[in-house]
Protein backbone atom coordinates (compact mmCIF):
# COMPACT_ATOMS: atom_id res chain seq x y z
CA UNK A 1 44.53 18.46 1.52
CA UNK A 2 42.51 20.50 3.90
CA UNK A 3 39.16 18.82 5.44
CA UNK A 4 36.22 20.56 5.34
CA UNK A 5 34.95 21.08 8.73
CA UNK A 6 31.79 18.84 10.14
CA UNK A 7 29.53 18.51 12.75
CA UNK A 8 27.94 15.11 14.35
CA UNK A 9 24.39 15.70 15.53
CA UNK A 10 21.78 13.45 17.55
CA UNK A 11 18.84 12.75 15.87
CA UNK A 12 15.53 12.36 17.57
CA UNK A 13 13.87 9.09 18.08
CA UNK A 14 11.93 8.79 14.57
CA UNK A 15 9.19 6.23 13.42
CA UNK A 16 10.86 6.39 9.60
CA UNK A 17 8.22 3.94 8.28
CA UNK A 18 5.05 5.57 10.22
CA UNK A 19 6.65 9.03 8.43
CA UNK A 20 6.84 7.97 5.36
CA UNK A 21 3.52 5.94 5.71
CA UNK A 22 1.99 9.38 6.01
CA UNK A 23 4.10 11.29 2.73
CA UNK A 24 2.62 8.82 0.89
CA UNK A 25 -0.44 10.52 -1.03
CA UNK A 26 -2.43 8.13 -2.85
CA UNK A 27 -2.08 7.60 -6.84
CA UNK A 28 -4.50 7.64 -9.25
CA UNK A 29 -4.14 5.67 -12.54
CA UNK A 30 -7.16 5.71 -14.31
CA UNK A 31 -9.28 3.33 -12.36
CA UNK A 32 -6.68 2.10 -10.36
CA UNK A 33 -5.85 3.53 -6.83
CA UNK A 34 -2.85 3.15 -5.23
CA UNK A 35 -2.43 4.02 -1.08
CA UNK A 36 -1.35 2.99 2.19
CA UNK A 37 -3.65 1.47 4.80
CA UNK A 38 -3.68 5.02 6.33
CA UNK A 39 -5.43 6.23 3.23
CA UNK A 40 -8.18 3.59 2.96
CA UNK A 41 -10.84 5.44 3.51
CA UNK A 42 -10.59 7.77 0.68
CA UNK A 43 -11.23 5.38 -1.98
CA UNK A 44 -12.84 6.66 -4.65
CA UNK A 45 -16.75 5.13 -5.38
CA UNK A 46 -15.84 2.44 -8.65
CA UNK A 47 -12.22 2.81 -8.19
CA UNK A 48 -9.93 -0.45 -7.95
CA UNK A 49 -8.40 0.06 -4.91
CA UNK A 50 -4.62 -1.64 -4.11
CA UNK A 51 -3.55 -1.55 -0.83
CA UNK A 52 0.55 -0.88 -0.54
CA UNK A 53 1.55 0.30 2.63
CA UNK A 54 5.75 1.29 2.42
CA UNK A 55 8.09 -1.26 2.38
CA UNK A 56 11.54 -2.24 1.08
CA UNK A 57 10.37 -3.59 -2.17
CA UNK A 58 9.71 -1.23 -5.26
CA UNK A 59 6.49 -0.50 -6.25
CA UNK A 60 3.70 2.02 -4.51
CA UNK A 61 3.08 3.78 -8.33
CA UNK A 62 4.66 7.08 -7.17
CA UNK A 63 7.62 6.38 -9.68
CA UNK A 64 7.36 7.27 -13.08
CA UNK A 65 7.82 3.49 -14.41
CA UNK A 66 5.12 1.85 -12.09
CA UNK A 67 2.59 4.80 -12.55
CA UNK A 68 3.34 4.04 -16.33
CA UNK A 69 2.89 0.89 -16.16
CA UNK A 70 -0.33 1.13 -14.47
CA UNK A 71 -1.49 3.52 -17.17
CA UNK A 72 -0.52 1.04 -19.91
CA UNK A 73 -2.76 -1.35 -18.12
CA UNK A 74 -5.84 1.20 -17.59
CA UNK A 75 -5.13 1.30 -21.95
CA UNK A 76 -5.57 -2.22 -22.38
CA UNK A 77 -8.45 -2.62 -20.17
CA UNK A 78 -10.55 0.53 -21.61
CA UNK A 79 -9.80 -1.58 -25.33
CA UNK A 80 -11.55 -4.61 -24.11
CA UNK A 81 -8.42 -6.76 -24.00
CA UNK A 82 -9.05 -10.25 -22.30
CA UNK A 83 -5.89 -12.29 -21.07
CA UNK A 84 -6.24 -15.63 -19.88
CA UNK A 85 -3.17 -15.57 -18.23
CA UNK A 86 -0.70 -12.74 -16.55
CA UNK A 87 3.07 -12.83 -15.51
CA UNK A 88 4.81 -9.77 -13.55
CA UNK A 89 8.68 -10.22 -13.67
CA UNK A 90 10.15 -8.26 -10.91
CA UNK A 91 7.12 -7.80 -9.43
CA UNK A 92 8.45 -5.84 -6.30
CA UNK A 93 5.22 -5.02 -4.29
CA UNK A 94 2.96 -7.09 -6.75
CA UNK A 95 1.25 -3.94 -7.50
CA UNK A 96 1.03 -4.70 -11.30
CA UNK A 97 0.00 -8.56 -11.00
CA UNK A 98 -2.75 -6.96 -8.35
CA UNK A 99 -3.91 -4.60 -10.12
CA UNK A 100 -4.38 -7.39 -13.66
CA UNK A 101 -6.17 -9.48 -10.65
CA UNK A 102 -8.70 -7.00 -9.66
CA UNK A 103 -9.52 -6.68 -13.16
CA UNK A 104 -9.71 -10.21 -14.82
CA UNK A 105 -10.35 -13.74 -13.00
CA UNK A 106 -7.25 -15.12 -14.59
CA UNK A 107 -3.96 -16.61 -13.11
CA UNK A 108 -1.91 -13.92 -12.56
CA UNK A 109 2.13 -14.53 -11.09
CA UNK A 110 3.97 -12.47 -9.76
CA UNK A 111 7.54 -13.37 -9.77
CA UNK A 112 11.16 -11.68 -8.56
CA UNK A 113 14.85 -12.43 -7.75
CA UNK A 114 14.87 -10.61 -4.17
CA UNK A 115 13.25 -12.41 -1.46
CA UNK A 116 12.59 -9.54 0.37
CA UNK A 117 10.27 -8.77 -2.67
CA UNK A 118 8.81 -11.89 -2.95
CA UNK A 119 8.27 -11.79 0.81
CA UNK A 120 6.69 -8.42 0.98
CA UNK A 121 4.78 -9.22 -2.68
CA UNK A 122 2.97 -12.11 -0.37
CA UNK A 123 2.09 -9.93 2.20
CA UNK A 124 0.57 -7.31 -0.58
CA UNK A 125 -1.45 -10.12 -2.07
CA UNK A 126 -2.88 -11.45 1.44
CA UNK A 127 -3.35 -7.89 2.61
CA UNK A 128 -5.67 -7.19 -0.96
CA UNK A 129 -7.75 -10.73 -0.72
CA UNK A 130 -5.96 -12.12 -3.92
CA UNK A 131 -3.99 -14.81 -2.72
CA UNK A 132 -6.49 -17.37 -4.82
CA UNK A 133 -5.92 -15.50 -7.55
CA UNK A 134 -2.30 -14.23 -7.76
CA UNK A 135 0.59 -16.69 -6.95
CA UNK A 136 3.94 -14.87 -5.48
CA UNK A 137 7.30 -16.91 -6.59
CA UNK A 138 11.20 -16.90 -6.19
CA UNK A 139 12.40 -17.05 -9.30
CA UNK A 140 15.53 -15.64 -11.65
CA UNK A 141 13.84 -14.20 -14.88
CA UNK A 142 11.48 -16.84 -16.27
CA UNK A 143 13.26 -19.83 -14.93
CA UNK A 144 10.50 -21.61 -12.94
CA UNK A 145 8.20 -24.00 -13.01
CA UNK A 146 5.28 -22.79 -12.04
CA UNK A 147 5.87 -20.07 -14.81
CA UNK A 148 6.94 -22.78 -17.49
CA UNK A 149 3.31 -24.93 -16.20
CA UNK A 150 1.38 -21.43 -16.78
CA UNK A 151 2.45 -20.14 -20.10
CA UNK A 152 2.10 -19.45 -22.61
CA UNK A 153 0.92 -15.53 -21.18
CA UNK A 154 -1.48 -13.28 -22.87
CA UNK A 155 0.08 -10.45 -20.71
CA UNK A 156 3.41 -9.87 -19.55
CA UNK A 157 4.88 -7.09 -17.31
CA UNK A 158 8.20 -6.76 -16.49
CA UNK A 159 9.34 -3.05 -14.61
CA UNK A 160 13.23 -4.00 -14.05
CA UNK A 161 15.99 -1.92 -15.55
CA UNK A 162 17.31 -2.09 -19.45
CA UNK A 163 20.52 -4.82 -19.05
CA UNK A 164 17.69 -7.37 -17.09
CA UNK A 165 15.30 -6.57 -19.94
CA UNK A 166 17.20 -7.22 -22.99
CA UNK A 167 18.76 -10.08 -20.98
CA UNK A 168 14.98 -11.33 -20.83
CA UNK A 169 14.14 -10.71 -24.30
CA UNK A 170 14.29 -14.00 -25.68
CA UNK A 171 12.43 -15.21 -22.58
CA UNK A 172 9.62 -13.13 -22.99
CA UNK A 173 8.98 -13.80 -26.29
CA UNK A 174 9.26 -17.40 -25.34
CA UNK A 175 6.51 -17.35 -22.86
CA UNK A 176 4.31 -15.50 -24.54
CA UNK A 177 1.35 -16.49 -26.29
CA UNK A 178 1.29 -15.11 -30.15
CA UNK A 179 -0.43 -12.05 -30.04
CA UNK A 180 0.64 -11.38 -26.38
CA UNK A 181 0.79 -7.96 -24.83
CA UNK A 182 4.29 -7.09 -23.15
CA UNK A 183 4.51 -3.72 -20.49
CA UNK A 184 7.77 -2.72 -20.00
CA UNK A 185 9.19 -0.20 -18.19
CA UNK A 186 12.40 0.71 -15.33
CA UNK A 187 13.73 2.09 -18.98
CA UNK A 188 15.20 5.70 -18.91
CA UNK A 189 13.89 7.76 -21.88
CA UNK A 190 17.57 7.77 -23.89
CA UNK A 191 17.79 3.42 -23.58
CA UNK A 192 13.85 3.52 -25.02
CA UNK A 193 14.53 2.93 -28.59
CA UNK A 194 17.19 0.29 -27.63
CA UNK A 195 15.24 -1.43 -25.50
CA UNK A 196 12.26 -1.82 -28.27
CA UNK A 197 14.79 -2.64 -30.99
CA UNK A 198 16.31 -5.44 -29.28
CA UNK A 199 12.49 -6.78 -28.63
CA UNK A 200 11.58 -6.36 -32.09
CA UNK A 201 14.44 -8.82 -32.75
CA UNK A 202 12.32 -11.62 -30.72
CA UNK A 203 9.00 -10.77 -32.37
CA UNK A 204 7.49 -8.00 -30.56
CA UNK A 205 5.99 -4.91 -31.94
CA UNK A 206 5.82 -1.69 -30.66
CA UNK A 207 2.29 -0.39 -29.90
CA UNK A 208 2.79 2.67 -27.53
CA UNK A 209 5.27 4.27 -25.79
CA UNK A 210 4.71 6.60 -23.21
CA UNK A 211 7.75 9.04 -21.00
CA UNK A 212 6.98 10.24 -17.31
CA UNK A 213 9.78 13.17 -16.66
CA UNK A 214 13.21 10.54 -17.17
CA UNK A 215 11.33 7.42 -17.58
CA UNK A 216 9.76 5.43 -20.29
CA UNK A 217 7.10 2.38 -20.28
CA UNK A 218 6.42 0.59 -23.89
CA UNK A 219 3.55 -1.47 -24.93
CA UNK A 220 4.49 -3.95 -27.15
CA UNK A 221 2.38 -6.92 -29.02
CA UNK A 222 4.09 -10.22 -29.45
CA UNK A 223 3.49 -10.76 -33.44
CA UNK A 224 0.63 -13.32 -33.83
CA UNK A 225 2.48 -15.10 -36.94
């Protein structure tokens, strides 16, 4: 078979992260406002401002899933809802257990599997002035103790992918306090009604769903029975 011809070129000395510090326009989510240290002066007068400057770990609200997420939030905020306690599985940057932090003076953990998350999750929470607030653990799914000491949750996030999340369903519902609010997203729009049937097997009701182009993030209610 014949090879397609190809040519090897030197690139130019490139600060990637500096670069893509810079492509990174800020994101508004109702009150929230995501951007980079580069873009701190353009916060918006009574805007919640969360610093995430690029890193390896997921999570700076330009994807469809976190911006949805942070939307679902901005929903349950505007309807007066007042956890006591927050969990963020997979947190990634720790955007969403920030973000619940700026809002309500509540425990909030963040937890995730990668410790290059967890690492750069820390660094997120130091850099916003919510390490009192918002503890940053290791941990597979909910097995932990700090999360078993914390629950039950009156809010849960979890922005993973569908096989973690139905994995996690029992979990979640196991956690949760009755009546407790549930974000999920990392769900593509065709895995959406799969996703929420397998959680209305554990308890949870659907309350919203909401698609960004492929992506979809549901709000569901833990019943209160």
């Amino acid at each position: 078979m014949k090879r397609a011809p190809f040519a090897v070129s030197e690139l130019p000395e490139t600060d990637w992260v500096a670069q893509v510090r810079r492509e990174l326009t800020p994101v508004v989510a109702g009150r929230f406002f995501v951007h980079g240290s580069h873009d701190a002066e353009k916060l918006p007068q009574g805007s919640v401002g969360l610093l995430i400057d690029a890193a390896m770990a997921f999570g700076t609200g330009h994807h469809g899933t976190t911006l949805g997420c942070l939307n679902a939030l901005e929903r349950l905020v505007s309807a007066g809802v007042m956890p006591r306690s927050v969990l963020d599985v997979g947190c990634g940057t720790a955007v969403l257990a920030m973000a619940a932090a700026k809002i309500w003076d509540v425990p909030v953990i963040a937890s995730d599997i990668d410790p290059v998350a967890v690492e750069t999750a820390a660094a997120n929470v130091t850099a916003n002035g919510l390490s009192e607030r918002v503890e940053v653990i290791e941990a597979t799914g909910t097995d932990h103790a700090s999360i078993a000491a914390a629950s039950p949750f009156d809010l849960i996030f979890a922005n993973i992918l569908m096989g973690p999340l139905i994995e996690l369903a029992p979990d979640l519902a196991r956690v949760a306090a009755p009546g407790a609010n549930l974000i999920l997203s990392g769900i593509l729009t065709g895995q959406a009604e799969a996703v929420a049937e397998v959680y209305a097997g554990v308890g949870y009701n659907l309350v919203k769903r909401v698609d960004i182009v492929d992506w979809t993030t549901l709000n569901l209610r833990l019943s209160d029975i």
